[in-house]
Protein backbone atom coordinates (compact mmCIF):
# COMPACT_ATOMS: atom_id res chain seq x y z
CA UNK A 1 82.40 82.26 109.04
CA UNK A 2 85.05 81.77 106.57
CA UNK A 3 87.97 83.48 108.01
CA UNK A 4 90.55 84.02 104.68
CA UNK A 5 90.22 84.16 101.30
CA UNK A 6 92.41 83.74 98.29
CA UNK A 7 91.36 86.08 95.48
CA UNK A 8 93.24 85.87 92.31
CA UNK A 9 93.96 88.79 90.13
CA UNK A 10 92.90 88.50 86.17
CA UNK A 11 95.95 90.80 85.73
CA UNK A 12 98.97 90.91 87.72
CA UNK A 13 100.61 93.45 89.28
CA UNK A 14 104.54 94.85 90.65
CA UNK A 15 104.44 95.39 94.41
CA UNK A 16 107.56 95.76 97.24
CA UNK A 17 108.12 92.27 99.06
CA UNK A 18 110.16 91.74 101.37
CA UNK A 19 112.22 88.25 101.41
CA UNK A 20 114.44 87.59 103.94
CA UNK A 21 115.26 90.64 104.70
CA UNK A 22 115.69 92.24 101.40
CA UNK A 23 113.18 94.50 99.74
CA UNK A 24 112.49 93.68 95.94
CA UNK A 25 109.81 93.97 93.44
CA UNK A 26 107.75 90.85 92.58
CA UNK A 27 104.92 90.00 89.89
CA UNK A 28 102.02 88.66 92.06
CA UNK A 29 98.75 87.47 90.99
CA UNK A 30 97.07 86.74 94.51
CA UNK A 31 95.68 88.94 97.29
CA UNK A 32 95.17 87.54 100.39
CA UNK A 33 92.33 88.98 102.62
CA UNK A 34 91.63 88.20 106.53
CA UNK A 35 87.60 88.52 107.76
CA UNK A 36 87.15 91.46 109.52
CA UNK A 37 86.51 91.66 113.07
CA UNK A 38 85.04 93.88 115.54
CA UNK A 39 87.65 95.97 116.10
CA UNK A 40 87.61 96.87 112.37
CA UNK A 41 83.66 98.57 113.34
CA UNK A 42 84.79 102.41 112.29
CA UNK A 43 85.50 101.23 108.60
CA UNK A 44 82.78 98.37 108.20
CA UNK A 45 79.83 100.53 109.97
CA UNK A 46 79.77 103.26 107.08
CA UNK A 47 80.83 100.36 104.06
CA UNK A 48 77.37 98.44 105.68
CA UNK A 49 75.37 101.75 105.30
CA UNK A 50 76.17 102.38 102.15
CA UNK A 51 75.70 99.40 100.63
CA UNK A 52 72.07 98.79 102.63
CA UNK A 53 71.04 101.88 101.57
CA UNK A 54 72.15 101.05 98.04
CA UNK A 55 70.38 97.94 98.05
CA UNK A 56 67.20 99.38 99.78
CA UNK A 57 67.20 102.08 97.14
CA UNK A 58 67.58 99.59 94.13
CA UNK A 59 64.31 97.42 95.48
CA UNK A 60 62.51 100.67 95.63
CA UNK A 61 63.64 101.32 92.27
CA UNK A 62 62.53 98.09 91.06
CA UNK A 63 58.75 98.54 92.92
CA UNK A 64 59.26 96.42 95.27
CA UNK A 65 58.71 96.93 98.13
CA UNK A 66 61.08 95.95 100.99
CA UNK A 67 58.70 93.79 102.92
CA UNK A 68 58.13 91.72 100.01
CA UNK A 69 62.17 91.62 98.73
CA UNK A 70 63.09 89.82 102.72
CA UNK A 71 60.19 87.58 101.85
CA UNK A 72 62.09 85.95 98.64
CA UNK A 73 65.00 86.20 100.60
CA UNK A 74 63.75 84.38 103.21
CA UNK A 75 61.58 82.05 100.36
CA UNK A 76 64.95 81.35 98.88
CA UNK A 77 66.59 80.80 101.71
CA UNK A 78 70.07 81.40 103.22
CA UNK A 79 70.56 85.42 101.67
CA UNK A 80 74.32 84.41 101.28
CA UNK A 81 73.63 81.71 98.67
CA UNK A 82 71.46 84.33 96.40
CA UNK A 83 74.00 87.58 97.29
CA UNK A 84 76.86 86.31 95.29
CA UNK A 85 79.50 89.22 93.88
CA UNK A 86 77.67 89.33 90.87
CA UNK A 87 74.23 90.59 92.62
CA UNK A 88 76.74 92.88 94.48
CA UNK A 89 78.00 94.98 92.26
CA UNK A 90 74.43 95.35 90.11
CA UNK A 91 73.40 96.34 93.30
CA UNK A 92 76.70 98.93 93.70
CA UNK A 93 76.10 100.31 90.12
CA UNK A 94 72.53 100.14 89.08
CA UNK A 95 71.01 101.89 92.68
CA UNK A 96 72.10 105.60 91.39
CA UNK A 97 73.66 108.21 93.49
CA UNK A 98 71.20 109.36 95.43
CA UNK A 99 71.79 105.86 97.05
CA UNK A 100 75.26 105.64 97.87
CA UNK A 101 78.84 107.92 96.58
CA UNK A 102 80.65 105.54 94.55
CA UNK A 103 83.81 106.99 94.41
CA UNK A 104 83.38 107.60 97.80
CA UNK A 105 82.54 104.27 98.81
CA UNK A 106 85.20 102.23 96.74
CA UNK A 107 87.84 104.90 98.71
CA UNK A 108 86.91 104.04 101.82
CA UNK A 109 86.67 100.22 101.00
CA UNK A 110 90.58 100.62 100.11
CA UNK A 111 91.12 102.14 103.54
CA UNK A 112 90.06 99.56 104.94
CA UNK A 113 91.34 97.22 102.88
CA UNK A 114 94.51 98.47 103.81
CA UNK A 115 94.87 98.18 107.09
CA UNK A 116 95.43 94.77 107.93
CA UNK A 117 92.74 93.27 106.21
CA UNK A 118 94.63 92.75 102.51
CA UNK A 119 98.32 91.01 101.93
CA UNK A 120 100.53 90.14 99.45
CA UNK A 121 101.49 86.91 101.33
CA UNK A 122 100.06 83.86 101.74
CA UNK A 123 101.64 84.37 105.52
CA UNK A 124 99.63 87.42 106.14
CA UNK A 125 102.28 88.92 106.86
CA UNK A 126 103.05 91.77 104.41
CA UNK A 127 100.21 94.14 104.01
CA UNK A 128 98.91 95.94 100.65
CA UNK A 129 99.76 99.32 100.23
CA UNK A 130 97.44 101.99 98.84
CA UNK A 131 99.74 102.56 95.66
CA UNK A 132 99.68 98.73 95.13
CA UNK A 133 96.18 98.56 95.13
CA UNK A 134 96.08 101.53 93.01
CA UNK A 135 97.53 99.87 90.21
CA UNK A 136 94.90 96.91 90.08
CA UNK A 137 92.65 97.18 87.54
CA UNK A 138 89.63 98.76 87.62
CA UNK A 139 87.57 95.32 87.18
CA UNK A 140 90.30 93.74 89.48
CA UNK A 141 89.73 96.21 92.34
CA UNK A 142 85.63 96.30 91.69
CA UNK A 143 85.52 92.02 91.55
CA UNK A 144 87.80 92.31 95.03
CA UNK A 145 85.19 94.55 96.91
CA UNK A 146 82.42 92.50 95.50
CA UNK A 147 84.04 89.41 96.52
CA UNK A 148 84.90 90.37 99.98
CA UNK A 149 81.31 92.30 100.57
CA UNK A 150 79.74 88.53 99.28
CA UNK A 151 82.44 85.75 101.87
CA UNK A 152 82.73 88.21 104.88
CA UNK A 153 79.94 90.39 104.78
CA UNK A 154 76.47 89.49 103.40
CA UNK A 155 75.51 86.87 105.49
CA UNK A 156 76.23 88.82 108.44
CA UNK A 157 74.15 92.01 107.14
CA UNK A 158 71.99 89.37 105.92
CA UNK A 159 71.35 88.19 109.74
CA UNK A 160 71.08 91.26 110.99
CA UNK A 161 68.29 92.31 108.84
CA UNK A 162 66.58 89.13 109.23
C-alpha cells in the first residue's frame, strides 16, 4: 500500500508555518497526507460504514442487486482500478440521506484528517489545522476526501468485502 500522497490544491490557501523557528504565514498549494494505520481504527471504522452503506444503498438504488455489483467487481478485476475518486464521490452524493449524513461524514473525515494524517510539509512534520482546512474550497476539500478514500482506502474495504 502506497504509504503518502501529494495532493495539490486547485486553489491555494494562507496557513501558519513554522521555519526555523519562526511562525509566519505562507501561500501553499500542496497537502501532504500519511496512510492511515491501525491505530487510527476509532476514526476510519465509522468513515468505512458510512461510505459502505452509501455505496450499498446506491446499488440498491440502481436495482442491482449486491450479489451481482461484487460480480463486475470481481469481472473487472482489482476494485481499486474501477473505484477511482470520481466513482467516490457519485457514490458520496447520489446514495441520498437515508444512506449516509453528509455533513456529518465530511466532519468527521476532517477530524481525522487532522490528527496526524494531513501536513503542510513535505517533512510531515507540521500538521493541518481545522481552520486551515476550513478555508479550502469546497471542491478542494470534497476532491481531498475522495482522493484519500480512493489511494488508502478502497482497496482495503475492497478486500475485505471480497
Amino acid at each position: 500500500m502506497q504509504e503518502d500522497l501529494v495532493f495539490k490544491l486547485e486553489k491555494s490557501v494562507q496557513v501558519s508555518v513554522n521555519s526555523s523557528g519562526k511562525n509566519t504565514f505562507e501561500e501553499i498549494d500542496t497537502i501532504y497526507l500519511k496512510a492511515h494505520s491501525y491505530k487510527d481504527k476509532s476514526r476510519t471504522l465509522p468513515l468505512k460504514q458510512a461510505f459502505l452503506s452509501a455505496q450499498t444503498t446506491l446499488a440498491l438504488k440502481m436495482s442491482k442487486s449486491i450479489e451481482e455489483s461484487q460480480k463486475r467487481e470481481i469481472k473487472d478485476g482489482d476494485a481499486q482500478d474501477s473505484m477511482n475518486a470520481t466513482t467516490i464521490k457519485m457514490i458520496l452524493f447520489a446514495s441520498g440521506e437515508d444512506a449516509i449524513n453528509l455533513p456529518s461524514f465530511f466532519v468527521n473525515f476532517e477530524k481525522f484528517l487532522i490528527n496526524g494524517i494531513a501536513f503542510k510539509d513535505s517533512d510531515f512534520k507540521q500538521s493541518i489545522t481545522a481552520l486551515e482546512l476550513g478555508k479550502l474550497s469546497e471542491f478542494d476539500f470534497e476532491e481531498l476526501v475522495a482522493k484519500y478514500i480512493e489511494v488508502f482506502m478502497a482497496s482495503s474495504w475492497a478486500r475485505t468485502l471480497s
